[in-house]
N, C-alpha and C. Protein backbone atom coordinates (compact mmCIF):
# COMPACT_ATOMS: atom_id res chain seq x y z
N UNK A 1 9.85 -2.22 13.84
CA UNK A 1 8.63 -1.54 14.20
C UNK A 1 8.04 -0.78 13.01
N UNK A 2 8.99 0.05 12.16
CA UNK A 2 8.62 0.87 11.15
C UNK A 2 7.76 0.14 10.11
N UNK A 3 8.64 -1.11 10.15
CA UNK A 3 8.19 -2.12 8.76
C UNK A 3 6.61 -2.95 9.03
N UNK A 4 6.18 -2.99 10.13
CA UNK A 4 4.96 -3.35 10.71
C UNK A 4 4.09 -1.90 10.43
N UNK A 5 4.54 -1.39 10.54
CA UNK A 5 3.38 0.04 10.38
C UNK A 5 3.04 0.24 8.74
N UNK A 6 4.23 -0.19 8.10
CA UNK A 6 4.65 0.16 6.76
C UNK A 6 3.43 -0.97 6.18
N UNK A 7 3.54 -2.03 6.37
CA UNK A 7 2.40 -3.56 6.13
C UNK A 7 1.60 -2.97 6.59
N UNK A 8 0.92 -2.40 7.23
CA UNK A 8 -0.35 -1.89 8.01
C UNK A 8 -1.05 -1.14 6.51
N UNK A 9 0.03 -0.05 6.30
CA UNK A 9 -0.51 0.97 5.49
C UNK A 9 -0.38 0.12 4.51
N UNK A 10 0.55 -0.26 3.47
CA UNK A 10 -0.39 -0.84 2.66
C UNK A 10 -1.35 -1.66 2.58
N UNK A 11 -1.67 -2.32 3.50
CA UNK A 11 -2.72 -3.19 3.92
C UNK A 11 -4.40 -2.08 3.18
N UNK A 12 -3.85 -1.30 4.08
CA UNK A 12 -5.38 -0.13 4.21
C UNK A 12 -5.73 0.39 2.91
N UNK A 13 -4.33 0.36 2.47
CA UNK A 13 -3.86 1.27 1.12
C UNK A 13 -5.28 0.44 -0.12
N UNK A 14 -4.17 -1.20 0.19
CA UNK A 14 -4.51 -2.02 -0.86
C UNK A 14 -6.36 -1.84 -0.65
N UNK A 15 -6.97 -1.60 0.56
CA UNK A 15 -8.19 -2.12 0.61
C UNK A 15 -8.77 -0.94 0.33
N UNK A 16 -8.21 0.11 0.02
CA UNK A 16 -8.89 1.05 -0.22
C UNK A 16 -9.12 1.13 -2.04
N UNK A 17 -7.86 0.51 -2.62
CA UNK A 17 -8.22 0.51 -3.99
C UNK A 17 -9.38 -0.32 -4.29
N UNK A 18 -9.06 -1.82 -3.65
CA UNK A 18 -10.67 -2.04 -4.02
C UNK A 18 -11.41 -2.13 -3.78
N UNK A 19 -11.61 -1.06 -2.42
CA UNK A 19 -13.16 -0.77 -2.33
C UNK A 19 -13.47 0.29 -3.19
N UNK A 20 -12.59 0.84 -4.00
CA UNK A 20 -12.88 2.11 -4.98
C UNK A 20 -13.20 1.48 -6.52
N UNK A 21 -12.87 0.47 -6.43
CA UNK A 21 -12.98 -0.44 -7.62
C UNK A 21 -14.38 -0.87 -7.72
N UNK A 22 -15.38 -1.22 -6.47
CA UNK A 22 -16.33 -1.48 -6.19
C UNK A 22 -17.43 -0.20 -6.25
N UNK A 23 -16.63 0.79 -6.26
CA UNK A 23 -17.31 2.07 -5.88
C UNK A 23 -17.81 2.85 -7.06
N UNK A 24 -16.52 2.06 -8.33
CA UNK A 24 -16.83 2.60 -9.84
C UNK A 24 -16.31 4.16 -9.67
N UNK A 25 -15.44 4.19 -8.63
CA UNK A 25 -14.76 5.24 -8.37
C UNK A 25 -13.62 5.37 -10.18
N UNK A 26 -13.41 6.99 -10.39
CA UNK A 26 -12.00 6.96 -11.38
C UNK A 26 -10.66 6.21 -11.17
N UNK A 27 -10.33 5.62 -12.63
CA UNK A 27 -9.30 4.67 -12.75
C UNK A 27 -8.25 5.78 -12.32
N UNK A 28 -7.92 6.63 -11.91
CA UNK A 28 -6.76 7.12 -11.94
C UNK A 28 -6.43 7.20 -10.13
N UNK A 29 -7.43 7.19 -9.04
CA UNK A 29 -7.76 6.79 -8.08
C UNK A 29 -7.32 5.68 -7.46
N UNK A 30 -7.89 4.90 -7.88
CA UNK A 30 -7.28 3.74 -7.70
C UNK A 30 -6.19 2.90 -7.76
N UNK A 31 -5.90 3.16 -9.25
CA UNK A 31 -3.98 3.24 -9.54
C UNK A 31 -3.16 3.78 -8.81
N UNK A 32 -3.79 5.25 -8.21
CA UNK A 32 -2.61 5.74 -7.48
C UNK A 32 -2.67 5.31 -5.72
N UNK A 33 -4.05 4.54 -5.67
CA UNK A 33 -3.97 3.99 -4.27
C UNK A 33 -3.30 2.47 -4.25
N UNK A 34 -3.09 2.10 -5.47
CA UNK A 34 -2.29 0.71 -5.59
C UNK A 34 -0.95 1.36 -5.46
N UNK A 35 -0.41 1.93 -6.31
CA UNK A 35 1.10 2.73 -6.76
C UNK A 35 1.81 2.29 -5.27
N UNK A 36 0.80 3.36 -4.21
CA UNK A 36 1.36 3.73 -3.01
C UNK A 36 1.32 2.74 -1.83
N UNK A 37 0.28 1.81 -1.72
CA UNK A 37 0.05 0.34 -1.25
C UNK A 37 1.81 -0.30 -1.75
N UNK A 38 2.01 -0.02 -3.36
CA UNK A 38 2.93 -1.00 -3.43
C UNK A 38 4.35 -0.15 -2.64
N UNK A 39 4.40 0.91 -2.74
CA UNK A 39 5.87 1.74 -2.38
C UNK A 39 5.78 1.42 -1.07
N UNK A 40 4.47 1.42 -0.37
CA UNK A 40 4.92 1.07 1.01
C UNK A 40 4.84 -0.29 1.43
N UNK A 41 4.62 -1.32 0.78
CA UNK A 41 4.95 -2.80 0.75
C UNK A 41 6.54 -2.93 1.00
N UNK A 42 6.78 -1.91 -0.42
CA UNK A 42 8.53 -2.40 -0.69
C UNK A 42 9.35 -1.82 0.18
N UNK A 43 9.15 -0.39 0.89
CA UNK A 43 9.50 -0.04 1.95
C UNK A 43 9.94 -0.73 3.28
N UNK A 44 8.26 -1.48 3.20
CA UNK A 44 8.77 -2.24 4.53
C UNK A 44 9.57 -3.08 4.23
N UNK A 45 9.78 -4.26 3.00
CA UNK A 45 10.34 -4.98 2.75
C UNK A 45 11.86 -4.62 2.70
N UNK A 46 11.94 -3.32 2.76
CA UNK A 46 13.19 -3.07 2.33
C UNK A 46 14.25 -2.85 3.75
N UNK A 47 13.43 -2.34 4.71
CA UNK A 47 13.76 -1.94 6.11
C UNK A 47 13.84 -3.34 6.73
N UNK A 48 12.79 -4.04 6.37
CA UNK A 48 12.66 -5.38 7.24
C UNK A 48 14.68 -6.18 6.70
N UNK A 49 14.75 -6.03 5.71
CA UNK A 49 16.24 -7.30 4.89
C UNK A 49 17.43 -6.26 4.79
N UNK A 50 17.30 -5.01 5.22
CA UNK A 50 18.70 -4.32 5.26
C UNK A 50 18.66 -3.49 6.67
N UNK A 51 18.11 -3.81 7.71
CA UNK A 51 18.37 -3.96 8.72
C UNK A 51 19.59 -4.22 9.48
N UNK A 52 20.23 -3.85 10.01
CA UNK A 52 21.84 -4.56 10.91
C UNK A 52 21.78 -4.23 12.34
C-alpha cells in the first residue's frame, strides 16, 4: 500500500519539476523537486522487493 502512495508522489513530484522547467522557474527548484521524486521512487522500490 505504502509503495503505491510512494509512486503516486513521485509521480506528482516528477510533474512538478517539469512543469517548473516550463515555468523558467530557478534551477535549484527543480533539482530539488527531482532529488525528492527520485528518493521517493527508490523508497517505494525499496518497500515493494524487501517486503516478507
Amino acid at each position: 500500500m505504502w509503495s503505491v502512495l510512494l509512486m503516486g508522489l513521485g509521480g506528482l513530484l516528477a510533474g512538478g519539476g517539469i512543469s517548473f522547467i516550463q515555468q523558467k522557474k530557478p534551477r535549484w527548484l527543480v533539482i530539488a523537486f527531482f532529488v525528492l521524486a527520485a528518493m521517493s521512487l527508490l523508497a517505494a522500490f525499496l518497500l515493494t522487493f524487501n517486503a516478507k
